[in-house]
Protein backbone atom coordinates (compact mmCIF):
# COMPACT_ATOMS: atom_id res chain seq x y z
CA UNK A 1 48.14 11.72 25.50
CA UNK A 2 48.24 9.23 22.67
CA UNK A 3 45.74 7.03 24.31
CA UNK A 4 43.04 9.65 24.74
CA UNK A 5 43.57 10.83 21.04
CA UNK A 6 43.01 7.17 19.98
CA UNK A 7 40.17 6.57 22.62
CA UNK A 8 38.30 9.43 21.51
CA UNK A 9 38.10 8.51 17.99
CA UNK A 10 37.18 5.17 18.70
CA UNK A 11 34.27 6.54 20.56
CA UNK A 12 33.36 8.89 17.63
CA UNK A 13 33.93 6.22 15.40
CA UNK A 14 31.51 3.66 17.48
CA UNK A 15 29.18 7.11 18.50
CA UNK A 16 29.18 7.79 14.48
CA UNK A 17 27.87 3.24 14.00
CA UNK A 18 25.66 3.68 16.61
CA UNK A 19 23.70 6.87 15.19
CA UNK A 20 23.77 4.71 11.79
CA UNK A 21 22.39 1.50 13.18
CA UNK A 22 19.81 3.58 15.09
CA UNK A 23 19.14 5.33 11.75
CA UNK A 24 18.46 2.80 9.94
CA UNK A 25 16.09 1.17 12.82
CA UNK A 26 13.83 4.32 12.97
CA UNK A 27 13.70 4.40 8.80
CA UNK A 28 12.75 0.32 8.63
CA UNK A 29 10.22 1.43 11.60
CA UNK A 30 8.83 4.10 9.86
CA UNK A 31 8.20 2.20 6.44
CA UNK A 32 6.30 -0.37 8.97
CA UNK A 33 4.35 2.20 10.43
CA UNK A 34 3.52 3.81 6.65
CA UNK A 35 2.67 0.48 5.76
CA UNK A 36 0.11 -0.31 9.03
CA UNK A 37 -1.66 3.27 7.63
CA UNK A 38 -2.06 1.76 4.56
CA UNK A 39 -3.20 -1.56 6.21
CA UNK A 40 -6.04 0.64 8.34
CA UNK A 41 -7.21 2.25 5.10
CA UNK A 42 -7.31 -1.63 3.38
CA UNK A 43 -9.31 -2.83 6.55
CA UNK A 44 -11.98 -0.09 6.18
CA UNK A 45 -12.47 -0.95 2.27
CA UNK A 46 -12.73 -4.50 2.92
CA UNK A 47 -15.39 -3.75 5.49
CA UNK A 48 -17.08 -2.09 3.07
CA UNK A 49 -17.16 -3.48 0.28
CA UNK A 50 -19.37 -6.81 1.70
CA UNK A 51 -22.32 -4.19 2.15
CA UNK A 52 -21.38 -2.88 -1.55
CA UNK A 53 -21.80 -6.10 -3.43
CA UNK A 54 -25.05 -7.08 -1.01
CA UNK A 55 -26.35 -3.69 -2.19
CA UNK A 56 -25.33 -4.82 -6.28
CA UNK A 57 -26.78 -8.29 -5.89
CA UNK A 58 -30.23 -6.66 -5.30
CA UNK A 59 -30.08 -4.81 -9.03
CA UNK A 60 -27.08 -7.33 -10.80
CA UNK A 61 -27.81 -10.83 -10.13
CA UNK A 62 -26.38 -12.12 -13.23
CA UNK A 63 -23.54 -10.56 -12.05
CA UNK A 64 -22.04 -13.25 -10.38
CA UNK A 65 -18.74 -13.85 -11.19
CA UNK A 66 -17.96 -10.46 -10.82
CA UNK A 67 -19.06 -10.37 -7.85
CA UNK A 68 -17.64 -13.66 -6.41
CA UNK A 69 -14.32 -12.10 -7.84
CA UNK A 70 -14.87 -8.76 -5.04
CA UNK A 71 -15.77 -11.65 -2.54
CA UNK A 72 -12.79 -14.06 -3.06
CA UNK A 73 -10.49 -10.69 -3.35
CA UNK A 74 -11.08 -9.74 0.14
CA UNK A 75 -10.56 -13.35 1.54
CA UNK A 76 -7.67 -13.26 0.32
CA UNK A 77 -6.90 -9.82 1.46
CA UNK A 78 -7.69 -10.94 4.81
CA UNK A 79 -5.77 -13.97 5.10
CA UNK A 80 -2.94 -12.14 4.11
CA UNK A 81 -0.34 -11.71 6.60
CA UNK A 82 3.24 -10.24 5.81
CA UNK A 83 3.49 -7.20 3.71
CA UNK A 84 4.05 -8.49 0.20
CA UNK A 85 0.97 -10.69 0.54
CA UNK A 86 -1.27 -7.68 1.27
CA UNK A 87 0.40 -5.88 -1.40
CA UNK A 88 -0.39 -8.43 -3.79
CA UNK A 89 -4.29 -9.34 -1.81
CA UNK A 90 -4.85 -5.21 -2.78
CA UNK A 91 -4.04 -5.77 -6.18
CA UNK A 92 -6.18 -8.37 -6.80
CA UNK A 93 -8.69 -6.11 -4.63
CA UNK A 94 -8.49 -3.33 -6.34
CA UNK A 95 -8.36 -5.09 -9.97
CA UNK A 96 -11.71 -6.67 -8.64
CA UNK A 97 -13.58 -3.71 -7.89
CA UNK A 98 -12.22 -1.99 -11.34
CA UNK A 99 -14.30 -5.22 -12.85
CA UNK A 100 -17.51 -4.13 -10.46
CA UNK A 101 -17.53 -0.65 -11.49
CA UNK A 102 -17.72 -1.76 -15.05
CA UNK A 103 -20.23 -4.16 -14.50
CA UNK A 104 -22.58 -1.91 -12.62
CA UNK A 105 -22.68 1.07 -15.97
CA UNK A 106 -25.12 -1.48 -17.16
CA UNK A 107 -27.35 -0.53 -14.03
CA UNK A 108 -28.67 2.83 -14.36
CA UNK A 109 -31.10 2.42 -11.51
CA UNK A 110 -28.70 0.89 -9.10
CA UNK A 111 -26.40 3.84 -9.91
CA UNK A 112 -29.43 6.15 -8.55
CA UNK A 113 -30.09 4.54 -5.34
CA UNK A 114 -28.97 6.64 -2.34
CA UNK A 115 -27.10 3.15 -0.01
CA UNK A 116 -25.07 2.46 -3.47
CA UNK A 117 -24.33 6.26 -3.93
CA UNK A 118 -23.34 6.36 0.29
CA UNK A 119 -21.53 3.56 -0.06
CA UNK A 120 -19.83 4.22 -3.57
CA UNK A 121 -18.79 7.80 -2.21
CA UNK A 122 -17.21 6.53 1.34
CA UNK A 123 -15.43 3.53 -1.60
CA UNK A 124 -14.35 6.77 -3.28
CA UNK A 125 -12.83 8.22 0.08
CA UNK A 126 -11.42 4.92 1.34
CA UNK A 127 -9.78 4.75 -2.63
CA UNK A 128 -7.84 8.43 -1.82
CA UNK A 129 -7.08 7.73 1.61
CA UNK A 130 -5.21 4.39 0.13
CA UNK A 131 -3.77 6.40 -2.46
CA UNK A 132 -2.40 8.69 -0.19
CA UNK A 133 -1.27 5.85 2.00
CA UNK A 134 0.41 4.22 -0.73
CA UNK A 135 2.40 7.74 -1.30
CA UNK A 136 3.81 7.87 2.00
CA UNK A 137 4.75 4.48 2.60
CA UNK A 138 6.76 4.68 -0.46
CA UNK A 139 8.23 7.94 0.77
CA UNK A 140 9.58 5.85 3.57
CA UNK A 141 10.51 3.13 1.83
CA UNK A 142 12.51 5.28 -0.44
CA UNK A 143 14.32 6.96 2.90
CA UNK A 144 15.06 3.47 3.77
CA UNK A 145 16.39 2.35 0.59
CA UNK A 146 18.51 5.20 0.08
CA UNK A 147 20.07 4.97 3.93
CA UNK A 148 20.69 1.55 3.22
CA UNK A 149 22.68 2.37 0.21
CA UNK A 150 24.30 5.18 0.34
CA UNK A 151 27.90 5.37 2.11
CA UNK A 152 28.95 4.95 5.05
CA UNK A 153 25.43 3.60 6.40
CA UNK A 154 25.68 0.96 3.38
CA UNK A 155 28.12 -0.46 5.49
CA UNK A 156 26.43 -0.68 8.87
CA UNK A 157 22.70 -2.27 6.83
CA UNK A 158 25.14 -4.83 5.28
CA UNK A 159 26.25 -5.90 8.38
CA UNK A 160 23.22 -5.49 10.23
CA UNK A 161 20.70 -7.42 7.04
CA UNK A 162 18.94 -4.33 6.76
CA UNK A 163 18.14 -4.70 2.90
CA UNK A 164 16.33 -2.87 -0.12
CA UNK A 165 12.75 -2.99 0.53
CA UNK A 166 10.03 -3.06 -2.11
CA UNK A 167 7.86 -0.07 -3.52
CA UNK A 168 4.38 0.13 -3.76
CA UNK A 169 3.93 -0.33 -7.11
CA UNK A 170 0.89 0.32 -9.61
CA UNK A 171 -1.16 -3.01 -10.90
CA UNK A 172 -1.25 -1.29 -14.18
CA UNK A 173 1.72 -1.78 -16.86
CA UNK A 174 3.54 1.32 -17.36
CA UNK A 175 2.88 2.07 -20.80
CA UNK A 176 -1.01 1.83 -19.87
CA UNK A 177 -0.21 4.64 -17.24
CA UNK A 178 2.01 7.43 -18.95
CA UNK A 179 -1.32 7.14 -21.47
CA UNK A 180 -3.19 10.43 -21.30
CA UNK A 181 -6.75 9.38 -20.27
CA UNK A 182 -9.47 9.32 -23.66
CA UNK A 183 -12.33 11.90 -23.12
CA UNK A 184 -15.24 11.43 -24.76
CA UNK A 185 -18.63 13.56 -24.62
């Protein structure tokens, strides 16, 4: 009778470490999967933005460096290969295009044009569908973290290397982003 007692909670015990492991697999799978959303999203705004700056260098030829910023942005972005380099590839992307979009209020006429509009409103689209992206990959990451943390799973990630993952974190510096936003009319 003693045996079965102890054999049963051995197989709870090795049930309980198996549901954990697998756990922790489906949560470091999901993140992966957030992140390959976000990766889609990144693909379509690097496929767009080549006919964006064609489109500026019409109307902003003395424009250059801006634009050669945009252009060596997504090179990088698409030479990038694990996760942290794309991370870093969209930063640079995104703080490029944040330099085009100031550049181009000196254009009135390009800003009326109906391919810059097109294009600006599906840059628009692809910028909330990132945003999005962005929200639920660090949704999952945040699962992930906290199932690698927290006790008794802690245990099983330790021995297993399943470790704290990064966030997606904002380019901007913190104090720039708890600013309200100036207004002016």
């Amino acid at each position: 009778m003693t045996i079965v007692i102890v054999v049963a909670i051995v197989f709870v015990i090795v049930a309980m470490l198996i549901s954990m492991y697998n756990g922790l697999v489906k949560l470091r799978n999901n993140r992966e999967n957030a992140f390959a959303n976000i990766d889609v999203q990144l693909k379509q705004r690097f496929d767009l933005v080549p006919q964006l700056v064609s489109t500026v260098k019409g109307y902003a030829t003395h424009e250059k460096d801006v634009l050669e910023r945009v252009t060596a942005a997504r090179s990088a972005a698409m030479s990038a290969t694990t996760i942290d380099e794309k991370v870093a590839a969209d930063k640079a992307m995104s703080s490029a295009l944040a330099g085009l979009r100031v550049s181009l209020e000196a254009y009135p006429e390009l800003k009326a044009n109906q391919n810059f509009l097109q294009l600006q409103t599906e840059l628009a689209d692809i910028e909330n569908k990132l945003a999005a992206a962005r929200r639920f990959f660090n949704s999952s990451t945040r699962e992930f973290n906290n199932a690698c943390e927290v006790f008794p799973s802690n245990i099983i990630a330790g021995m297993f290397n399943f470790k704290r993952a990064a966030m997606y974190e904002a380019m901007e510096k913190r104090e720039t982003l708890e600013k309200a936003p100036e207004v002016k009319f």
